[in-house]
N, C-alpha and C. Protein backbone atom coordinates (compact mmCIF):
# COMPACT_ATOMS: atom_id res chain seq x y z
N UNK A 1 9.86 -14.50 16.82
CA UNK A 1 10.50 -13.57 15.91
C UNK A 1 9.83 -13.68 14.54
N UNK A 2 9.17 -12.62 13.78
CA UNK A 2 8.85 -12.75 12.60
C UNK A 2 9.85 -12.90 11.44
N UNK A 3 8.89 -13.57 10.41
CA UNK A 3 9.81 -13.78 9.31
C UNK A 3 10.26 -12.51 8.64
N UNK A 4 11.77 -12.87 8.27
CA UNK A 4 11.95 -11.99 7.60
C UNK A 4 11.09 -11.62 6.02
N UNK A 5 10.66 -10.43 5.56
CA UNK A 5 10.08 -10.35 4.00
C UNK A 5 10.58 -10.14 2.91
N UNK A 6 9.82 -11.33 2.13
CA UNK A 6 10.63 -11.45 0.75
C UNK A 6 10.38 -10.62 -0.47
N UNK A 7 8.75 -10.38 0.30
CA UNK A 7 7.95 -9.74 -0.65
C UNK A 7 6.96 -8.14 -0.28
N UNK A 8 7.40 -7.27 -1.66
CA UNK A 8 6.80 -6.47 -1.49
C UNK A 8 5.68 -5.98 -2.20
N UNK A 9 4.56 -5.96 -1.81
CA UNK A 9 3.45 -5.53 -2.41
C UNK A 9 3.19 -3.71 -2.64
N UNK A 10 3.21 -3.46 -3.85
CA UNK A 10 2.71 -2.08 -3.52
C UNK A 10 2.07 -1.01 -4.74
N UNK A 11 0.86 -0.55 -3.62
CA UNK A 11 -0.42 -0.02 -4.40
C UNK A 11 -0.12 1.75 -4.69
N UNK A 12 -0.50 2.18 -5.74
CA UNK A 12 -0.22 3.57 -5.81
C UNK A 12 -1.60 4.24 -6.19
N UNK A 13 -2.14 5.12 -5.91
CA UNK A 13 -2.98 6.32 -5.99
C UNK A 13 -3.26 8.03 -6.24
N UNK A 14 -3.54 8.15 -6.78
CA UNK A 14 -3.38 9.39 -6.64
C UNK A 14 -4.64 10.68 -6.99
N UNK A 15 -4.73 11.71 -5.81
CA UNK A 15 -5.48 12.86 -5.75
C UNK A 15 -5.68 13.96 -6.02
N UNK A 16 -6.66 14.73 -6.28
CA UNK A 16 -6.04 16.43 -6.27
C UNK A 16 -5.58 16.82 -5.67
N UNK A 17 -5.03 18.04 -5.74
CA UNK A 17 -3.99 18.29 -4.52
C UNK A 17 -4.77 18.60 -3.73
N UNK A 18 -6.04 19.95 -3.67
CA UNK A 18 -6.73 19.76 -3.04
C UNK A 18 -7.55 19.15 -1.78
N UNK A 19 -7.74 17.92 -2.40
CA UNK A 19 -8.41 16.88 -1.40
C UNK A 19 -7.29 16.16 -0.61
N UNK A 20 -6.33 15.81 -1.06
CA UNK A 20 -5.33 14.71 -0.44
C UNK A 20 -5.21 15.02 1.01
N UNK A 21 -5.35 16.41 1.59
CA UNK A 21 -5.37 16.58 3.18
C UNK A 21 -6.47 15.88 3.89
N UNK A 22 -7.74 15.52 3.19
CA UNK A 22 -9.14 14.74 3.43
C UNK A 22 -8.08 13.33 3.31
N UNK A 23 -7.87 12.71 2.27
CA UNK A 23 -7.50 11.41 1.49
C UNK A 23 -6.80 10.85 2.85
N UNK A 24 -6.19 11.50 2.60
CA UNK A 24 -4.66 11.02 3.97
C UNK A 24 -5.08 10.45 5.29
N UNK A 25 -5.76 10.97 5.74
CA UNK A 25 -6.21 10.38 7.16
C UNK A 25 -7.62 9.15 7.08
N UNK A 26 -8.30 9.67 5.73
CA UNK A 26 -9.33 8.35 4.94
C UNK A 26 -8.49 6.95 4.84
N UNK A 27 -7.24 6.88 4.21
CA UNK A 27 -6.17 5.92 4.09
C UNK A 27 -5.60 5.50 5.02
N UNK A 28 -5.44 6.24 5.88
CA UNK A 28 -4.82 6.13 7.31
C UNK A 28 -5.48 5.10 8.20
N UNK A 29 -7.06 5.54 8.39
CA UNK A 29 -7.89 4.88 8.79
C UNK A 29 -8.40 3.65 8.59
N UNK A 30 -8.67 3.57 7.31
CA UNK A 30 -8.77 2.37 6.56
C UNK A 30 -8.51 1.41 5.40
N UNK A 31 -6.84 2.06 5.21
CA UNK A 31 -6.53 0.98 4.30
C UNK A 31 -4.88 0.35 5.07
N UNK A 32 -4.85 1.11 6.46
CA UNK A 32 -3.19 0.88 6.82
C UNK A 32 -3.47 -0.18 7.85
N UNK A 33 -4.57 0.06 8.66
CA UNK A 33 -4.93 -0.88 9.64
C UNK A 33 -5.06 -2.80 9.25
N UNK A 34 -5.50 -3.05 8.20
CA UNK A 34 -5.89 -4.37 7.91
C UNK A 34 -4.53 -4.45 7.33
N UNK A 35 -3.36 -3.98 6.96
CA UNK A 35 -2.08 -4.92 6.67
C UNK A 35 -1.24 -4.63 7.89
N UNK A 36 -1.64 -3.68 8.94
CA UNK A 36 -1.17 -4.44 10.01
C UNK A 36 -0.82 -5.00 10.92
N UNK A 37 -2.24 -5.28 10.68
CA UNK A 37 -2.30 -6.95 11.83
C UNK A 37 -1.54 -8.09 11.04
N UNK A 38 -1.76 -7.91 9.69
CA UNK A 38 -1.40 -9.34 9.08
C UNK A 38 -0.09 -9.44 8.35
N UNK A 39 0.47 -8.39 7.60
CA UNK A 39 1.73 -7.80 7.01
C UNK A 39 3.08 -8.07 8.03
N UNK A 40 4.09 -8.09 7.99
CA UNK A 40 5.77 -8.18 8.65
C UNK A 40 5.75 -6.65 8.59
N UNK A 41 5.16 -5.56 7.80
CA UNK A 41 5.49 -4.43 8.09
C UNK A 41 4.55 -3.71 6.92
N UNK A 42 4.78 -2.14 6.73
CA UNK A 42 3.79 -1.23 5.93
C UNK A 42 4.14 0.03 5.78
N UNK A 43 4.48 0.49 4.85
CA UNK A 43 4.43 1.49 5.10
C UNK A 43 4.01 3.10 4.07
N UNK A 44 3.62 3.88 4.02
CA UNK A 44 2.61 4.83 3.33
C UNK A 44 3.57 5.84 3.36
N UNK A 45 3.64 6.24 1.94
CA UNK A 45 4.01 7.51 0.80
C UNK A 45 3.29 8.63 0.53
N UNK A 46 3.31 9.96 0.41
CA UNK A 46 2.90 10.76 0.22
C UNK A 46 3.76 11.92 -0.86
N UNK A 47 3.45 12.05 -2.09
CA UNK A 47 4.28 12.84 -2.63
C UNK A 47 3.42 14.32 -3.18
N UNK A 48 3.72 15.35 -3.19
CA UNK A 48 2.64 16.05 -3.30
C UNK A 48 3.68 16.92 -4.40
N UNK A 49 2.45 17.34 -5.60
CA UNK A 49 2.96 17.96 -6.99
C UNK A 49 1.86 19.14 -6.77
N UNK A 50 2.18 19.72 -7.80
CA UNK A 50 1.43 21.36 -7.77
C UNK A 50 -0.04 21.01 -8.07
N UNK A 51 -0.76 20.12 -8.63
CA UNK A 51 -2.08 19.72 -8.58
C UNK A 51 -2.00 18.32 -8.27
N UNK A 52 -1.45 17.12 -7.82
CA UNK A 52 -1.87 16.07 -7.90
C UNK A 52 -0.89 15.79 -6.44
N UNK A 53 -1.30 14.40 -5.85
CA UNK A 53 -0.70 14.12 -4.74
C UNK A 53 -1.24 12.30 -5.09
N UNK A 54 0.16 11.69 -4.69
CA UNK A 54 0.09 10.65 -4.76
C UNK A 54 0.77 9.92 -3.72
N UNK A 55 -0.04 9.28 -3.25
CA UNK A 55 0.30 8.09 -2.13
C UNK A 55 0.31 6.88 -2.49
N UNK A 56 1.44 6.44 -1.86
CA UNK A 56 1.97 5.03 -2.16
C UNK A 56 2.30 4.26 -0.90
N UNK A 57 1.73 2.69 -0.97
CA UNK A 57 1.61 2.11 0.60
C UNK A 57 2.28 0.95 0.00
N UNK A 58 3.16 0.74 0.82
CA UNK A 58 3.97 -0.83 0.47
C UNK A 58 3.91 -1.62 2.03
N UNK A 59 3.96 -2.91 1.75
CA UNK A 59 3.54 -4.05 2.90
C UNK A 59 4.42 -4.50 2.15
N UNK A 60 5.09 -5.74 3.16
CA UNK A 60 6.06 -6.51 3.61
C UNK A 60 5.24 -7.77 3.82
N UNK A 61 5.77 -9.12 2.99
CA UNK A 61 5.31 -10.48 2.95
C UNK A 61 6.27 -11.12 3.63
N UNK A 62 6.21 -12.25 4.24
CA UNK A 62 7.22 -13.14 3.95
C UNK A 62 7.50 -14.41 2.68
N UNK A 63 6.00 -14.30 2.78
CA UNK A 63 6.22 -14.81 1.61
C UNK A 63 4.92 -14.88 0.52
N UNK A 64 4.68 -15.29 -1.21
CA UNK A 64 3.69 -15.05 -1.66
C UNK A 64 2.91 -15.81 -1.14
N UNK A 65 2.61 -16.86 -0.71
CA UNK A 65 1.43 -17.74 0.35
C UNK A 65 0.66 -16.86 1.09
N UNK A 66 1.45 -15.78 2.18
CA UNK A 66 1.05 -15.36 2.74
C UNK A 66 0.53 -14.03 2.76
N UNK A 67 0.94 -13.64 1.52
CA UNK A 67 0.25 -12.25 0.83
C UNK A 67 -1.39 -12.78 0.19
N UNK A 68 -1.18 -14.12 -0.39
CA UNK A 68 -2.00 -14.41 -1.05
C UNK A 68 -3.12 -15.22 0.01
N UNK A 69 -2.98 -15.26 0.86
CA UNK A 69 -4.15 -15.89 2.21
C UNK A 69 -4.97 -14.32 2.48
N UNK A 70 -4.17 -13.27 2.56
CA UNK A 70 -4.34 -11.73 3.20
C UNK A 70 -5.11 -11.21 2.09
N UNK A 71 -5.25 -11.48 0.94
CA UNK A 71 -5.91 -11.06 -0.11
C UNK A 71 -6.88 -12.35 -0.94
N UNK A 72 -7.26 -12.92 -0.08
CA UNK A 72 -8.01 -14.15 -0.22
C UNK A 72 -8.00 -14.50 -1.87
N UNK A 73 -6.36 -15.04 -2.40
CA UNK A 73 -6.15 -15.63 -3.59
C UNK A 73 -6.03 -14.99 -4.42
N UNK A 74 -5.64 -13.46 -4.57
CA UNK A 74 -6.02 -12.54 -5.79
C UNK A 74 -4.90 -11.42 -5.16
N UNK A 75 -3.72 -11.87 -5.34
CA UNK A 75 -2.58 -10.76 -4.54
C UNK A 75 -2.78 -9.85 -5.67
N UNK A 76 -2.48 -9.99 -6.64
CA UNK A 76 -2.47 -8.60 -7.61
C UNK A 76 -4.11 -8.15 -8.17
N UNK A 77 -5.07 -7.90 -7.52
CA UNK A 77 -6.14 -7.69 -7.59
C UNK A 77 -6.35 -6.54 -6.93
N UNK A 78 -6.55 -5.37 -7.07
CA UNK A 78 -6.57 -4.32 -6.29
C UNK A 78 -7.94 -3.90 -5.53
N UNK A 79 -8.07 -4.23 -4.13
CA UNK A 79 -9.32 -4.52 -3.34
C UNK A 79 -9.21 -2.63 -2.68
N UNK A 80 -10.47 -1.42 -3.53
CA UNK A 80 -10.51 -0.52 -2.90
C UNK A 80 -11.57 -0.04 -1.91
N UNK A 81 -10.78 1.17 -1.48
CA UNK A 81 -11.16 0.94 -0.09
C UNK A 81 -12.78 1.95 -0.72
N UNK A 82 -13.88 1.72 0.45
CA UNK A 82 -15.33 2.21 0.14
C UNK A 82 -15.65 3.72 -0.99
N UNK A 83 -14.44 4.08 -0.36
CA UNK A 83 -14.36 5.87 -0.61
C UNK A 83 -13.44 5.79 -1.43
N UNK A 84 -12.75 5.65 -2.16
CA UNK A 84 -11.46 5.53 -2.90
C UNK A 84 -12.25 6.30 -3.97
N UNK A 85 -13.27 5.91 -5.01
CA UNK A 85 -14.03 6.52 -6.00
C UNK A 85 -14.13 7.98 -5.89
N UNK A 86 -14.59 8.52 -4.82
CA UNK A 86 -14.75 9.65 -4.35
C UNK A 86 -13.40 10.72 -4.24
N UNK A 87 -12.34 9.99 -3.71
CA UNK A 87 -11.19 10.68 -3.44
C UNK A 87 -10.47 10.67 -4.64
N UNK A 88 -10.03 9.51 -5.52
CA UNK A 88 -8.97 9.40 -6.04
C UNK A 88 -9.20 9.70 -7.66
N UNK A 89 -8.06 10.57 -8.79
CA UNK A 89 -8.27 10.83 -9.95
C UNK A 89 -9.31 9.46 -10.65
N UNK A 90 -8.32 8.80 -10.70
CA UNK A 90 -8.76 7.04 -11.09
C UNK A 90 -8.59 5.97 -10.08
N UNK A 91 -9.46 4.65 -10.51
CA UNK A 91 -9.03 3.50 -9.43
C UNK A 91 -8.09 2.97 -9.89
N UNK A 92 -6.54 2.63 -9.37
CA UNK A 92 -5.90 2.32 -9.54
C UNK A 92 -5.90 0.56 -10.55
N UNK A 93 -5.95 0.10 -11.19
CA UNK A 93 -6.21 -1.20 -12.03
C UNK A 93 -5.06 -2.51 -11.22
N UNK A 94 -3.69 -1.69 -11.18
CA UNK A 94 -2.78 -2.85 -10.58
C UNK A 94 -1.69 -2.87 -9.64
N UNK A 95 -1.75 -3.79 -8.92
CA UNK A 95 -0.94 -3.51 -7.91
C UNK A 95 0.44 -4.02 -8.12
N UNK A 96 1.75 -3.67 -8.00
CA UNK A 96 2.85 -4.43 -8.09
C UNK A 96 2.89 -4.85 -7.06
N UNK A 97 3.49 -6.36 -7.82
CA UNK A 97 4.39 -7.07 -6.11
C UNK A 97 5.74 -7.05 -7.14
N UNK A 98 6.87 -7.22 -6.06
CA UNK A 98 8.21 -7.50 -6.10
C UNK A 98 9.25 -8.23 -5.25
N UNK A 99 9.69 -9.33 -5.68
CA UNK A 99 10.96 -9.95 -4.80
C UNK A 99 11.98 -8.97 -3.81
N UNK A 100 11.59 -9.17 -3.06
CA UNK A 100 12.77 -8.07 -2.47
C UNK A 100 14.29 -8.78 -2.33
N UNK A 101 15.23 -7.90 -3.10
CA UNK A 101 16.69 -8.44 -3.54
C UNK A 101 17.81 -8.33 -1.89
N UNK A 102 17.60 -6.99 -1.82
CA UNK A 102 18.67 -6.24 -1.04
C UNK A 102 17.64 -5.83 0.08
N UNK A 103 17.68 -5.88 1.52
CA UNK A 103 17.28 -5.44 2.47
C UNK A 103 17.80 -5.21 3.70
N UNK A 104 18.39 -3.99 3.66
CA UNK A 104 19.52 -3.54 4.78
C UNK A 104 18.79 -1.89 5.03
N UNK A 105 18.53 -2.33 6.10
CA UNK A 105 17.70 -1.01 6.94
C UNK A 105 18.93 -0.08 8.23
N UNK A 106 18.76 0.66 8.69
CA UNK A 106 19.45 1.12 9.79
C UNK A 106 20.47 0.76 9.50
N UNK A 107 21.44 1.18 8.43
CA UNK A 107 22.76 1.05 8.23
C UNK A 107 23.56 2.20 9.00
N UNK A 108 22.76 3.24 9.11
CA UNK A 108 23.56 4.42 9.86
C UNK A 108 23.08 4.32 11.37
């Protein structure tokens, strides 16, 4: 049984509106796969505005040890993906992590 997660890591980005139909499946491909194999869980945001579209991917730790093994010592270091330059307005500079307080899923 996996651990439950304490911790949430999460990276935000954002595109023209334009491109983000390209972006989306670029992200899909290669930035969702490597958290998870190693992540308790993951999961990817998409919000789309009249020119800009922003995606947001949050992973599930159990704990900072183990966020910080997955990001070889540099959890808040934002590691982008090859193409990110190409797709995204700016490179994102920082990633939040956060304690997760309250975690009650499938209440309904």
């Amino acid at each position: 049984m996996p651990a439950k997660p304490t911790i949430a890591r999460i990276w935000r980005g954002r595109t023209r509106r334009e491109i983000a139909d390209v972006y989306e499946p670029y992200l899909r491909a290669e930035g969702i796969p490597p958290l998870e194999k190693t992540a308790l869980g993951v999961q990817l945001f998409r919000e789309d505005g009249e020119t800009e579209t922003w995606f947001t991917t949050i992973s599930y730790w159990a704990s900072m040890d183990a966020m910080t093994a997955f990001t070889k010592g540099e959890p808040t270091k934002v590691h982008h993906l090859e193409r990110d330059a190409e797709f995204l307005i700016e490179l994102p500079e920082r990633i939040e992590i956060h304690r997760i307080l309250v975690d009650r899923q499938g209440l309904r």
